[in-house]
Structures are given as C-alpha cells and as structure tokens.
PDB file of N, CA and C in Angstrom:
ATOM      1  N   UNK A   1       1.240  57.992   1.083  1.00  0.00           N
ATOM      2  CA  UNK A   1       0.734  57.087   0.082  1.00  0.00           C
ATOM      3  C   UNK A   1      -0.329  56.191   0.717  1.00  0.00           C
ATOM      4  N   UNK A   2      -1.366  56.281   0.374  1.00  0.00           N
ATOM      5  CA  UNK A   2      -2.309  55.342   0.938  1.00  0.00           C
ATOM      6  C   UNK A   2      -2.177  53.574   0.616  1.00  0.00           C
ATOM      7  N   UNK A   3      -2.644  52.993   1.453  1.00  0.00           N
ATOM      8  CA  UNK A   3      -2.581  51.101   1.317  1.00  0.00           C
ATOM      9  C   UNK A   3      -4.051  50.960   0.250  1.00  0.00           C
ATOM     10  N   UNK A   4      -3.608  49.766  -0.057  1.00  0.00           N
ATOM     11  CA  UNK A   4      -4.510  49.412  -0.986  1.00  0.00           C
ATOM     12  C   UNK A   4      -5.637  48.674  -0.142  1.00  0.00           C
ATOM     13  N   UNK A   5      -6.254  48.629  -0.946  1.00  0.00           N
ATOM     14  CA  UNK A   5      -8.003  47.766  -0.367  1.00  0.00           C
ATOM     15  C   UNK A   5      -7.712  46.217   0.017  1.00  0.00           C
ATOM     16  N   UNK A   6      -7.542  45.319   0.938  1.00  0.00           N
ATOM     17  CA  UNK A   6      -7.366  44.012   0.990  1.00  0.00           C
ATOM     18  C   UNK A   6      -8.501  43.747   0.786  1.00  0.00           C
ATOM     19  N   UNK A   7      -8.845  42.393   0.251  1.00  0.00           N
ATOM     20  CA  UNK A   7      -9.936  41.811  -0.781  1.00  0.00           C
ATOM     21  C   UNK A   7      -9.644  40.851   0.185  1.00  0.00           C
ATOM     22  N   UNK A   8     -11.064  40.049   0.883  1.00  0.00           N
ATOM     23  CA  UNK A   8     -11.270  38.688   1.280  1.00  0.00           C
ATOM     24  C   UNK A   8     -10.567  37.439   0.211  1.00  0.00           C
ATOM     25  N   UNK A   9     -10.565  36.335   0.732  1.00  0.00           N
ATOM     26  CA  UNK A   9     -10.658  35.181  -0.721  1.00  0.00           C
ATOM     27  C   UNK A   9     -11.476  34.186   0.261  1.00  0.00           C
ATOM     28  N   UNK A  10     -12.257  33.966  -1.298  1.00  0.00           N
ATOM     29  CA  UNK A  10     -13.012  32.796  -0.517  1.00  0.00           C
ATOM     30  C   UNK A  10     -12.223  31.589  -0.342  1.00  0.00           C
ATOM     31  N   UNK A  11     -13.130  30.973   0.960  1.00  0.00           N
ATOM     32  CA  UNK A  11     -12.666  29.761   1.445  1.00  0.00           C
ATOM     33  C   UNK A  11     -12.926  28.526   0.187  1.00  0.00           C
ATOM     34  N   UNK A  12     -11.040  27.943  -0.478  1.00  0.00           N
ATOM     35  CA  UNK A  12     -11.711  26.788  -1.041  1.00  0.00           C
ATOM     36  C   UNK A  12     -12.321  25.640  -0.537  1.00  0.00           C
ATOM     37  N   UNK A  13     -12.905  24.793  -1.491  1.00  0.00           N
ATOM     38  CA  UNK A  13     -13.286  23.247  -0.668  1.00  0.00           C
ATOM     39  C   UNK A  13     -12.191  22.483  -0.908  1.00  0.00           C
ATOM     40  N   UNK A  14     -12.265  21.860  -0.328  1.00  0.00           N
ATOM     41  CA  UNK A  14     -11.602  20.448  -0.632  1.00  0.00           C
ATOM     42  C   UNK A  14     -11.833  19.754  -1.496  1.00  0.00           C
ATOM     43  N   UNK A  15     -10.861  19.210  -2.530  1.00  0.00           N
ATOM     44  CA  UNK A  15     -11.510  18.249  -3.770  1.00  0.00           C
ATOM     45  C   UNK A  15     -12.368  17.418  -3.487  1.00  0.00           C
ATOM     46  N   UNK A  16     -11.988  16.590  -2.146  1.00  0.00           N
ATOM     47  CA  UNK A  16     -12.477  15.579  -2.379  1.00  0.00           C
ATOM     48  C   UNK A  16     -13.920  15.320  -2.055  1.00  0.00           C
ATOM     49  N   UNK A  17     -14.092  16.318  -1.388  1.00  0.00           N
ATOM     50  CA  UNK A  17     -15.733  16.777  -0.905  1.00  0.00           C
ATOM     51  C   UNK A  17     -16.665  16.517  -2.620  1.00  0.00           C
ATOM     52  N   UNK A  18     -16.281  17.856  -3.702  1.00  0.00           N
ATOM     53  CA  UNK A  18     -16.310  18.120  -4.868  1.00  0.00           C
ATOM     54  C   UNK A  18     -16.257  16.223  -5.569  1.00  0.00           C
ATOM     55  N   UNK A  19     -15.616  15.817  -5.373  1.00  0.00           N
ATOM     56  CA  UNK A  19     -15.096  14.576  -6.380  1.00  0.00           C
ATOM     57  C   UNK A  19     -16.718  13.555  -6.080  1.00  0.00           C
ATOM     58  N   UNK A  20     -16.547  13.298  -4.539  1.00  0.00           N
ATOM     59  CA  UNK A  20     -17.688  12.404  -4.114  1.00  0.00           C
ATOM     60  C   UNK A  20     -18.882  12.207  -4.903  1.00  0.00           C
ATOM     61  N   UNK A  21     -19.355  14.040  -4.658  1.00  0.00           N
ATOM     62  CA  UNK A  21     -20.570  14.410  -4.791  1.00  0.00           C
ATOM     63  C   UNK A  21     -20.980  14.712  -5.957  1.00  0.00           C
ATOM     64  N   UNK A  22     -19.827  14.750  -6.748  1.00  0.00           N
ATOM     65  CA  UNK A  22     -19.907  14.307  -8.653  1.00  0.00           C
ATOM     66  C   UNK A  22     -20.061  12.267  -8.533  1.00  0.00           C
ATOM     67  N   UNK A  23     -19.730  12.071  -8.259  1.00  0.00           N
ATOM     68  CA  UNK A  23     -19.777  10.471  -7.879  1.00  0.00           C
ATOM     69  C   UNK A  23     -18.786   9.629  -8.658  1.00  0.00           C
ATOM     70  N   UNK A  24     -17.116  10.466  -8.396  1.00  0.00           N
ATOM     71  CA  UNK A  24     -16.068  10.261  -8.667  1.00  0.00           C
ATOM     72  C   UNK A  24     -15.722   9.414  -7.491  1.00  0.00           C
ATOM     73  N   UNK A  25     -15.798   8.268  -6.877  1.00  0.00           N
ATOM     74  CA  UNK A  25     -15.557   7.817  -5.299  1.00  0.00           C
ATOM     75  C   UNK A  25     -13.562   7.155  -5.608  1.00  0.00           C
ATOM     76  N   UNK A  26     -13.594   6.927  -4.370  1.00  0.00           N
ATOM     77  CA  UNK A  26     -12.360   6.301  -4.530  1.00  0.00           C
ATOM     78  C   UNK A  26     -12.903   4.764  -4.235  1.00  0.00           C
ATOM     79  N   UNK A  27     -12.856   3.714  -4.451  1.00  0.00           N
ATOM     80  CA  UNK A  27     -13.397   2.294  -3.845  1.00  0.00           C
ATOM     81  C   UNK A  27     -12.130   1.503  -3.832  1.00  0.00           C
ATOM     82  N   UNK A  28     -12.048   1.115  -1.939  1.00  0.00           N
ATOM     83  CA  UNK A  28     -11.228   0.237  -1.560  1.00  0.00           C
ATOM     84  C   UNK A  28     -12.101  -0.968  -1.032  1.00  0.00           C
ATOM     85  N   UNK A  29     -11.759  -2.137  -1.240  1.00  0.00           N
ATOM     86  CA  UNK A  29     -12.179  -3.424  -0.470  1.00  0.00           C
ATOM     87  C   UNK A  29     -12.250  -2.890   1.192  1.00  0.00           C
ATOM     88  N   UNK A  30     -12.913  -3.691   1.668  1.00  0.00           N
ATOM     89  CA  UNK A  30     -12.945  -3.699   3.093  1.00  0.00           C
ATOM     90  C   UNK A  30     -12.161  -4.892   3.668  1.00  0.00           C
ATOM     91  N   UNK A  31     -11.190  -4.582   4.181  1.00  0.00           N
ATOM     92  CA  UNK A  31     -10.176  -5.587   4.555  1.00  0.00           C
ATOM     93  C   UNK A  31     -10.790  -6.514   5.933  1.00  0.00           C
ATOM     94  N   UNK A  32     -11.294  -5.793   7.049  1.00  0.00           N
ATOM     95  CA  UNK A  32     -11.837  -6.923   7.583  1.00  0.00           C
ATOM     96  C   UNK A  32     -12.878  -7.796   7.426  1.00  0.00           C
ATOM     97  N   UNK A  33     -13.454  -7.702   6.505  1.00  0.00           N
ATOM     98  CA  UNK A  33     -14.591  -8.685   5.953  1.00  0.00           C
ATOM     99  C   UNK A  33     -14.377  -8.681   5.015  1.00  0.00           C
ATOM    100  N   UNK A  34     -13.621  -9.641   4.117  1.00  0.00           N
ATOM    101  CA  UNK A  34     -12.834  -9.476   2.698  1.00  0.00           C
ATOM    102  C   UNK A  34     -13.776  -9.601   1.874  1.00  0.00           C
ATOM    103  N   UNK A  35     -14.679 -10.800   2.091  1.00  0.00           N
ATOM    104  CA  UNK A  35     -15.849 -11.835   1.948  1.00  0.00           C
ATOM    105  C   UNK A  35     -17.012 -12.530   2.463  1.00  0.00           C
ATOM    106  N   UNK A  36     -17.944 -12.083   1.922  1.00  0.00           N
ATOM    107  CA  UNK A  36     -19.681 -12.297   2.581  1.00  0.00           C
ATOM    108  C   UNK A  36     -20.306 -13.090   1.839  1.00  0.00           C
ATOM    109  N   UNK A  37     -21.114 -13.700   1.933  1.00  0.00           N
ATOM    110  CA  UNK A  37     -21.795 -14.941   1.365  1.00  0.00           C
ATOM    111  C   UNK A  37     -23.559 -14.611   1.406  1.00  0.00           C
ATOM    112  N   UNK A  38     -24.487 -14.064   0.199  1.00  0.00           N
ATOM    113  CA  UNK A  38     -25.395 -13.693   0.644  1.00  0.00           C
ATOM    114  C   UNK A  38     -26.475 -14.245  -0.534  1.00  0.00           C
ATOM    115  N   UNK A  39     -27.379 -15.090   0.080  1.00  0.00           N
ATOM    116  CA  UNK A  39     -28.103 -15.554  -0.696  1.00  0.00           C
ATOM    117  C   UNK A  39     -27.316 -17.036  -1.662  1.00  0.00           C
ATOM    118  N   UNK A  40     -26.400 -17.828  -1.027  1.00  0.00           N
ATOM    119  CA  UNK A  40     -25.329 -18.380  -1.990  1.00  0.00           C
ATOM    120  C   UNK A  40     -24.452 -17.715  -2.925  1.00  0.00           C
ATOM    121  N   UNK A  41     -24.367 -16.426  -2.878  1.00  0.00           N
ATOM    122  CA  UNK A  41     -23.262 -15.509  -4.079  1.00  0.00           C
ATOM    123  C   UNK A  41     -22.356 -15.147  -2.825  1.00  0.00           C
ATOM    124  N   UNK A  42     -20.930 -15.218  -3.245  1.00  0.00           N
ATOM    125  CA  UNK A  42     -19.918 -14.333  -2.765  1.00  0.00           C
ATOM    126  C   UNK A  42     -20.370 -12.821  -3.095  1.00  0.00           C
ATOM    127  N   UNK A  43     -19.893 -12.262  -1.656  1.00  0.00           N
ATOM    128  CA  UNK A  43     -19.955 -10.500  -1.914  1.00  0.00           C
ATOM    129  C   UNK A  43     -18.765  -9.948  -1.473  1.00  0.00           C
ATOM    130  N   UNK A  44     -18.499  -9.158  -2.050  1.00  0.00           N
ATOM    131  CA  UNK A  44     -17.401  -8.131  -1.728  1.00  0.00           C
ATOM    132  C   UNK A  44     -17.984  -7.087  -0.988  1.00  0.00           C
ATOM    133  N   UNK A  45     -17.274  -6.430  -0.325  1.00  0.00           N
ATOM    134  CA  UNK A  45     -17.857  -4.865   0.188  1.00  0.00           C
ATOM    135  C   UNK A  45     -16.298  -3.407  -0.163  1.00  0.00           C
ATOM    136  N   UNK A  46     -17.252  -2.425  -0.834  1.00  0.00           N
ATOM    137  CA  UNK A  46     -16.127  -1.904  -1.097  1.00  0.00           C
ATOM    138  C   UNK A  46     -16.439  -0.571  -0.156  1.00  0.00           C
ATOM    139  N   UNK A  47     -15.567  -0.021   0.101  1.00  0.00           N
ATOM    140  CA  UNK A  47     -15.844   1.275   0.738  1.00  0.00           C
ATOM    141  C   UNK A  47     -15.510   2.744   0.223  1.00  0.00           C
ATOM    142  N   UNK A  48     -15.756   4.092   0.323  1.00  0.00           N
ATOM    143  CA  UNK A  48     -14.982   5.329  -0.698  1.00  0.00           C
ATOM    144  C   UNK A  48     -13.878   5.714   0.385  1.00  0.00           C
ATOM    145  N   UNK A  49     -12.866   5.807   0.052  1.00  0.00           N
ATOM    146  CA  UNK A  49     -11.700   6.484   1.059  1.00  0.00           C
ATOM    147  C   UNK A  49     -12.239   7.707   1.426  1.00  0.00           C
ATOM    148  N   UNK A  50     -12.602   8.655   1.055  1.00  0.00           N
ATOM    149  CA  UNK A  50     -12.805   9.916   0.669  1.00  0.00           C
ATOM    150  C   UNK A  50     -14.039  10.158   2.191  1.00  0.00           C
ATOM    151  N   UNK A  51     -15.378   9.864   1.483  1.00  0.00           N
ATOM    152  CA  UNK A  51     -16.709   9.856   2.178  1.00  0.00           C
ATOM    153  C   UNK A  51     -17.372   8.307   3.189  1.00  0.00           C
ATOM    154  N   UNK A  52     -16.688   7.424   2.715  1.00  0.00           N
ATOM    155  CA  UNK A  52     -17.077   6.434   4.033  1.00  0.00           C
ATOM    156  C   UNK A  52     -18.097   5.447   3.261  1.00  0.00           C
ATOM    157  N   UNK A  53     -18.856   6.399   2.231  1.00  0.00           N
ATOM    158  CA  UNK A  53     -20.067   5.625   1.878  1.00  0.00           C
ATOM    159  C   UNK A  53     -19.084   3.811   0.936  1.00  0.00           C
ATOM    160  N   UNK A  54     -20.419   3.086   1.199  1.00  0.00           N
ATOM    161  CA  UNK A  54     -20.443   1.857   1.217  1.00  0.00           C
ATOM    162  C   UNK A  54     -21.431   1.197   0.026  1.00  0.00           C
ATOM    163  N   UNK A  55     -20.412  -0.049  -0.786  1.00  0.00           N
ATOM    164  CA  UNK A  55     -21.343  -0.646  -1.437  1.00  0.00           C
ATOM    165  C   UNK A  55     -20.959  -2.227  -1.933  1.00  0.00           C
ATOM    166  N   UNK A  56     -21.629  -3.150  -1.928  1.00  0.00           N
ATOM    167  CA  UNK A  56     -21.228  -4.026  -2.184  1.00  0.00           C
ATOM    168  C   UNK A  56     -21.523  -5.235  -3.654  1.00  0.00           C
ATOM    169  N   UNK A  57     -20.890  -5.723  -4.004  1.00  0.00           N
ATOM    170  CA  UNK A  57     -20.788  -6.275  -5.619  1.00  0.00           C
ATOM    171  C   UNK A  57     -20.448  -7.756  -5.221  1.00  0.00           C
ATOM    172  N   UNK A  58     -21.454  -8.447  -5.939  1.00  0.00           N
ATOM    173  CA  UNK A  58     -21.629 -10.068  -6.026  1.00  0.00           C
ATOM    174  C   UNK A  58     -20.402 -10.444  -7.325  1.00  0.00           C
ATOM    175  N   UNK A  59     -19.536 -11.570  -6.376  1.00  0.00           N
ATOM    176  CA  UNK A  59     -18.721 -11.724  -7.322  1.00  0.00           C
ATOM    177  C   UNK A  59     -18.580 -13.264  -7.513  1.00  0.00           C
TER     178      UNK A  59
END
C-alpha cells in the first residue's frame, strides 16, 4: 500500500504581529515615568505591550 503525499503547512504568524500592524495596539502607561510636564501640560506616556512602539497624551 503506498503512503500518502505529506503536504508542508505554512508557518503561522503570530497575532500579535497581525493586531499591531492593523493598529489594534495594546496601550499600557509607562510606570517609571508615570508623569511628564511639557510645555506646562501634564503628559502621560503610554507604551504597546505587543510592539514597544510609544506615544504620549496631554492630560
């Protein structure tokens, strides 16, 4: 009886690669600099768990 043909599978990605780069981020505060002061406005800095990238919001 002969074996059947094994078929590759492609390699999945990782969601979260996918999520980022739709610009689904995750945003956590940055705990060691809770609070920045720029121009007289409080700033926050938030960061993406996921990709690292960084952004910050006058509050």
């Amino acid at each position: 009886m002969p074996m059947a043909d094994i078929l590759p599978f492609k390699k999945a990605r990782k969601p979260d690669q996918t999520l980022c780069r739709n610009g689904h981020h995750k945003w956590r505060p940055v705990k060691s600099d809770p609070f920045a002061v720029h121009r007289g406005e409080l700033i926050t800095r938030f960061r993406c768990e996921r990709c690292g990238l960084e952004k910050t919001k006058a509050t």
